[in-house]
Protein backbone atom coordinates (compact mmCIF):
# COMPACT_ATOMS: atom_id res chain seq x y z
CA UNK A 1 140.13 50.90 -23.07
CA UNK A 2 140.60 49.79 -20.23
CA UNK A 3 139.59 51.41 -16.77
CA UNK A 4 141.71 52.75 -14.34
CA UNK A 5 140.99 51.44 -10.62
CA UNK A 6 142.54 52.52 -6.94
CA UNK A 7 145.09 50.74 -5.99
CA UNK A 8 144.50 48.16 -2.67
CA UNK A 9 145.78 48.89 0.39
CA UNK A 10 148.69 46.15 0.12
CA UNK A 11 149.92 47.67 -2.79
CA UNK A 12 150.57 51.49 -1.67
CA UNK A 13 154.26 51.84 -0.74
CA UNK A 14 155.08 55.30 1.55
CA UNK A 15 157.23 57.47 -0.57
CA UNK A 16 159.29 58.76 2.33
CA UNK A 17 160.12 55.07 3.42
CA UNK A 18 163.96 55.40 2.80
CA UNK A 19 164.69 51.42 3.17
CA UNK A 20 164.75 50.87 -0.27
CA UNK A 21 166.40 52.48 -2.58
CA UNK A 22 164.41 54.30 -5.18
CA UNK A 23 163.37 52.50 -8.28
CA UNK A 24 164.70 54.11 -11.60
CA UNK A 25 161.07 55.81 -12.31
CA UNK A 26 160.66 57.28 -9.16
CA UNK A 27 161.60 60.15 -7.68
CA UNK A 28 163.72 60.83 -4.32
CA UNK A 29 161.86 61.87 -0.76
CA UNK A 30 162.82 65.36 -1.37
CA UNK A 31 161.13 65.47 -4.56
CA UNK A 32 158.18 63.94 -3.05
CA UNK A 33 157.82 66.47 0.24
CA UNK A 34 158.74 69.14 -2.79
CA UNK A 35 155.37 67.46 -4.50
CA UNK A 36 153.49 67.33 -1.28
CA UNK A 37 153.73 71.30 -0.53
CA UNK A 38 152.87 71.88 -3.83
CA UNK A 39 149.52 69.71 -4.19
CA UNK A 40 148.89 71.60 -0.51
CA UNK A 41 149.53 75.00 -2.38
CA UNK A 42 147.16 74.22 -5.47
CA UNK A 43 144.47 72.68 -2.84
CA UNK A 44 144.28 76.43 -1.77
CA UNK A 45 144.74 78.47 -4.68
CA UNK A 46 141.89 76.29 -5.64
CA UNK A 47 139.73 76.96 -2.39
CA UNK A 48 140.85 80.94 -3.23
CA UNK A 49 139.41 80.74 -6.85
CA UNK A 50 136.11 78.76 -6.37
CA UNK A 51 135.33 78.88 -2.74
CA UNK A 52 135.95 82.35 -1.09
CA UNK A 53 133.77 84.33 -3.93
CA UNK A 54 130.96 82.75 -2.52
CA UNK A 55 131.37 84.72 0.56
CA UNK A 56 130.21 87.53 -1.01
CA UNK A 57 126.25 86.43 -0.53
CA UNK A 58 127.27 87.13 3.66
CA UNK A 59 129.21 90.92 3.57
CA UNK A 60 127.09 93.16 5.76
CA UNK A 61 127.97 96.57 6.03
CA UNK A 62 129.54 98.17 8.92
CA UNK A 63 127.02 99.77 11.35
CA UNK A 64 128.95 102.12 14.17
CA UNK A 65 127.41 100.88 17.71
CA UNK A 66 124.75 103.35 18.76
CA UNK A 67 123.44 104.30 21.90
CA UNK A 68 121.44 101.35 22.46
CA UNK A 69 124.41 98.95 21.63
CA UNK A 70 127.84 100.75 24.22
CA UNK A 71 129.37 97.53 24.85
CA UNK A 72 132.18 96.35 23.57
CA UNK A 73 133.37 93.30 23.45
CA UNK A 74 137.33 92.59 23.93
CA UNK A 75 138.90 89.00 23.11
CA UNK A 76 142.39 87.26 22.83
CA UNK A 77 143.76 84.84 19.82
CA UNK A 78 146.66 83.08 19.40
CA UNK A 79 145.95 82.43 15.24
CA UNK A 80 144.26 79.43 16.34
CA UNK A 81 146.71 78.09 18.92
CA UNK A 82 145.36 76.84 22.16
CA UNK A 83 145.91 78.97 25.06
CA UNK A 84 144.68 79.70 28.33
CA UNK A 85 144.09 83.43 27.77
CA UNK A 86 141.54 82.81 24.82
CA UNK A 87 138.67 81.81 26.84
CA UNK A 88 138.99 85.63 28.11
CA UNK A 89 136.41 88.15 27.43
CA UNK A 90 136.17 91.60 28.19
CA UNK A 91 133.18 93.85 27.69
CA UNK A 92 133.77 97.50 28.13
CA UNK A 93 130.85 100.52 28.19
CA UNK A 94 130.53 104.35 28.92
CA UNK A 95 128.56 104.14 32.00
CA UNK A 96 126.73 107.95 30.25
CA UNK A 97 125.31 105.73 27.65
CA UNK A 98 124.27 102.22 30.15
CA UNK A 99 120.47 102.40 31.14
CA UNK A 100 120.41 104.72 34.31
CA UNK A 101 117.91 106.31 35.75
CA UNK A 102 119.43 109.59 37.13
CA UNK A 103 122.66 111.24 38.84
CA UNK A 104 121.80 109.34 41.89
CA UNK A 105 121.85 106.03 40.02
CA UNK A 106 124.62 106.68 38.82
CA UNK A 107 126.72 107.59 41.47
CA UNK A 108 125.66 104.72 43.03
CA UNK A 109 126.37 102.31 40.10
CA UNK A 110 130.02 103.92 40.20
CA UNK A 111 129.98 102.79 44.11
CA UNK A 112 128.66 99.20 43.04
CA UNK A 113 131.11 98.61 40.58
CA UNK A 114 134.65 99.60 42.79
CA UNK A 115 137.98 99.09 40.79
CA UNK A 116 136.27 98.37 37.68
CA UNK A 117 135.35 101.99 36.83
CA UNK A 118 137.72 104.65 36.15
CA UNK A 119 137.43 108.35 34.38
CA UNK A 120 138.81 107.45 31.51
CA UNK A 121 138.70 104.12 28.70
CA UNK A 122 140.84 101.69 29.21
CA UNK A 123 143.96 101.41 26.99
CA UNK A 124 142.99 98.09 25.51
CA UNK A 125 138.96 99.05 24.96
CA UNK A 126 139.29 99.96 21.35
CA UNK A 127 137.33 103.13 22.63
CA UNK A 128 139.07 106.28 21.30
CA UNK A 129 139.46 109.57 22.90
CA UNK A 130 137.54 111.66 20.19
CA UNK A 131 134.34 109.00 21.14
CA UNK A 132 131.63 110.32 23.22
CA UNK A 133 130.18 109.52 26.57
CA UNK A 134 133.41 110.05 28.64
CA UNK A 135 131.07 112.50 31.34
CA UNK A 136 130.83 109.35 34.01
CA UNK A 137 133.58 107.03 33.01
CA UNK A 138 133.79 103.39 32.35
CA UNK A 139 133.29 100.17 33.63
CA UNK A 140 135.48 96.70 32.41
CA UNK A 141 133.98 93.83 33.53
CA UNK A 142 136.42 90.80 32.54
CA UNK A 143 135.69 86.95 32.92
CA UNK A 144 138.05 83.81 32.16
CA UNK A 145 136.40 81.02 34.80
CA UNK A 146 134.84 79.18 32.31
CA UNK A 147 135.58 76.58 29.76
CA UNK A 148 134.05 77.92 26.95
CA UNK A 149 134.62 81.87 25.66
CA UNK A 150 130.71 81.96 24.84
CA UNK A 151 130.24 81.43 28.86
CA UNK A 152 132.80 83.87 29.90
CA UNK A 153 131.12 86.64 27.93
CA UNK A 154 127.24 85.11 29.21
CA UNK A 155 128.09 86.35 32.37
CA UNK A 156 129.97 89.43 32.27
CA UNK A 157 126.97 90.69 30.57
CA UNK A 158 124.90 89.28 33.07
CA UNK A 159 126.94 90.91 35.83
CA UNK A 160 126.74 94.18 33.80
CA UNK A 161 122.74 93.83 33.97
CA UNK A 162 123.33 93.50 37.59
CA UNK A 163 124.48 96.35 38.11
CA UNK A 164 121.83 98.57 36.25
CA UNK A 165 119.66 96.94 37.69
CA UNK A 166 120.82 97.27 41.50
CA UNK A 167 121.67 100.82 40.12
CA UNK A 168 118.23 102.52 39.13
CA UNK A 169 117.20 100.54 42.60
CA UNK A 170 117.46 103.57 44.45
CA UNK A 171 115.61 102.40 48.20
CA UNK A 172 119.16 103.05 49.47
CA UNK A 173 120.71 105.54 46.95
CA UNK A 174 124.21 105.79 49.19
CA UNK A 175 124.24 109.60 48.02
CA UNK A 176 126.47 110.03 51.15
CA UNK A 177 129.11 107.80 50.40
CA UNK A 178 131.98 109.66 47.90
CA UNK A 179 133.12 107.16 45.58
CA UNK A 180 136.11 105.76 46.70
CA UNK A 181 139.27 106.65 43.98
CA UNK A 182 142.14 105.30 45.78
CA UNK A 183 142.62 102.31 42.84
CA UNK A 184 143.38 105.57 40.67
CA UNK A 185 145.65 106.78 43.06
CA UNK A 186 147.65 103.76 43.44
CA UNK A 187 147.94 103.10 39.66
CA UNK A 188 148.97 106.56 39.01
CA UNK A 189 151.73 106.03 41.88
CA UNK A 190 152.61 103.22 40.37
CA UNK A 191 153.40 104.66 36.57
CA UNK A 192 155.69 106.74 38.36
CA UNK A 193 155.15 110.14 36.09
CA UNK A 194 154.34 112.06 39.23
CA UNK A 195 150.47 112.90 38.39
CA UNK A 196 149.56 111.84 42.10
CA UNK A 197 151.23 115.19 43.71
CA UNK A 198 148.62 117.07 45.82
CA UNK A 199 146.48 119.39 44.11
CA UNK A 200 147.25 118.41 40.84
CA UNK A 201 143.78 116.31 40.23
CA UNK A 202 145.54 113.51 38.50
CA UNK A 203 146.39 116.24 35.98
CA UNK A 204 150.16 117.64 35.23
CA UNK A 205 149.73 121.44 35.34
CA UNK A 206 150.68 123.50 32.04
CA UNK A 207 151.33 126.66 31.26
CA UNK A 208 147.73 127.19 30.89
CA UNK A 209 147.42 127.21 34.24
CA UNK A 210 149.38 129.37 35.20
CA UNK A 211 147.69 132.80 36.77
CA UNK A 212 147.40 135.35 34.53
CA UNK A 213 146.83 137.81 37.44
CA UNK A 214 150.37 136.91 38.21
CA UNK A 215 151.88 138.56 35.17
CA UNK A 216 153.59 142.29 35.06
CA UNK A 217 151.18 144.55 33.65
CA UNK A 218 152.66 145.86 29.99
CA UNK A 219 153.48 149.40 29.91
CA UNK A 220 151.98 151.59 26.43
CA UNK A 221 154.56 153.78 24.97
CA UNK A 222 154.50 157.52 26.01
CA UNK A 223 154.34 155.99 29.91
CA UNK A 224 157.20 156.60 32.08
């Protein structure tokens, strides 16, 4: 029997060169692009049935962050598509749950870290509003200068170690200084819903609030 061997370079002809016309056993170029996705669609069905079981060996679990882990960790993709905005990272933490010594510490890390805290999570955190640690607010610390997404996140963590540790350095506390909100103000003013009206406290009153003392007292029957 005799041995089947590759054929040479010389005497592979490109089945999508339409020069010639196609010789009685062979097909046309749509059948062979028809061929082509389907050897592409059996190379993965094949990869699906032999390769991905063998993931198995890594699942881990999933572990909710605790108290010693409040960061988290924000990032872009474009389902593999190059773009600008995927070298972004954004790490996000509840400054009640960040290594601080006391009140005064933090106070002053709000001070230290201006337009990137505010009250509440930011609507892109992932943080939910039934999650704890919303007492002191947040702080987003975002970084795209770098050329690899591994650097940007390198050193918004290290700027977010800055800052505790500039924090619980409290030689100059700046008790006296009021934290400065007027980055809430602005972006409230700017959504337009009227929540920056004086006296409201960037909240829209409700009939909760309104005075009860204010209300007609209820006569009992039998009272004139």
């Amino acid at each position: 029997m005799k041995k089947a061997t590759m054929p040479r370079d010389e005497e592979l002809v490109d089945p999508l060169d339409l020069s010639e016309p196609p010789a009685g056993d062979d097909t046309t170029a749509a059948g062979h692009l028809m061929l082509q996705q389907q050897r592409r669609m059996l190379y993965y069905l094949r990869l699906i049935e032999h390769e991905l079981p063998r993931l198995v060996a890594y699942r881990k679990p999933f572990v909710p962050p605790t108290s010693s882990t409040p960061v988290v960790v924000r990032s872009i993709s474009y389902g593999g598509e190059e773009h600008p905005a995927a070298l972004k990272r954004t790490i996000v933490a509840p400054v009640s749950k960040l290594p601080l010594k006391n009140d005064a510490a933090i106070h002053k890390f709000k001070l230290l870290a201006g337009v990137r805290w505010t009250p509440e999570p930011p609507k892109d955190s992932g943080i939910g509003p039934e999650e704890s640690g919303r007492e002191h607010g947040y702080i987003k610390i975002s970084c795209e200068d770098f050329p690899r997404p591994a650097m940007n996140l390198k050193w918004a963590s290290d700027a977010l170690d800055r800052l505790v540790v500039e924090s619980n350095n409290l030689k100059n506390s700046f008790s006296d200084v009021p934290l400065d909100t007027r980055h809430l103000d602005a972006r409230i003013r700017k959504e337009g819903k009227g929540e920056h009206a004086r006296g409201r406290g960037n909240k829209r009153p409700s009939l909760k609030d309104f005075p009860k003392e204010w209300l007609p007292a209820l006569s009992t029957p039998g009272q004139a």
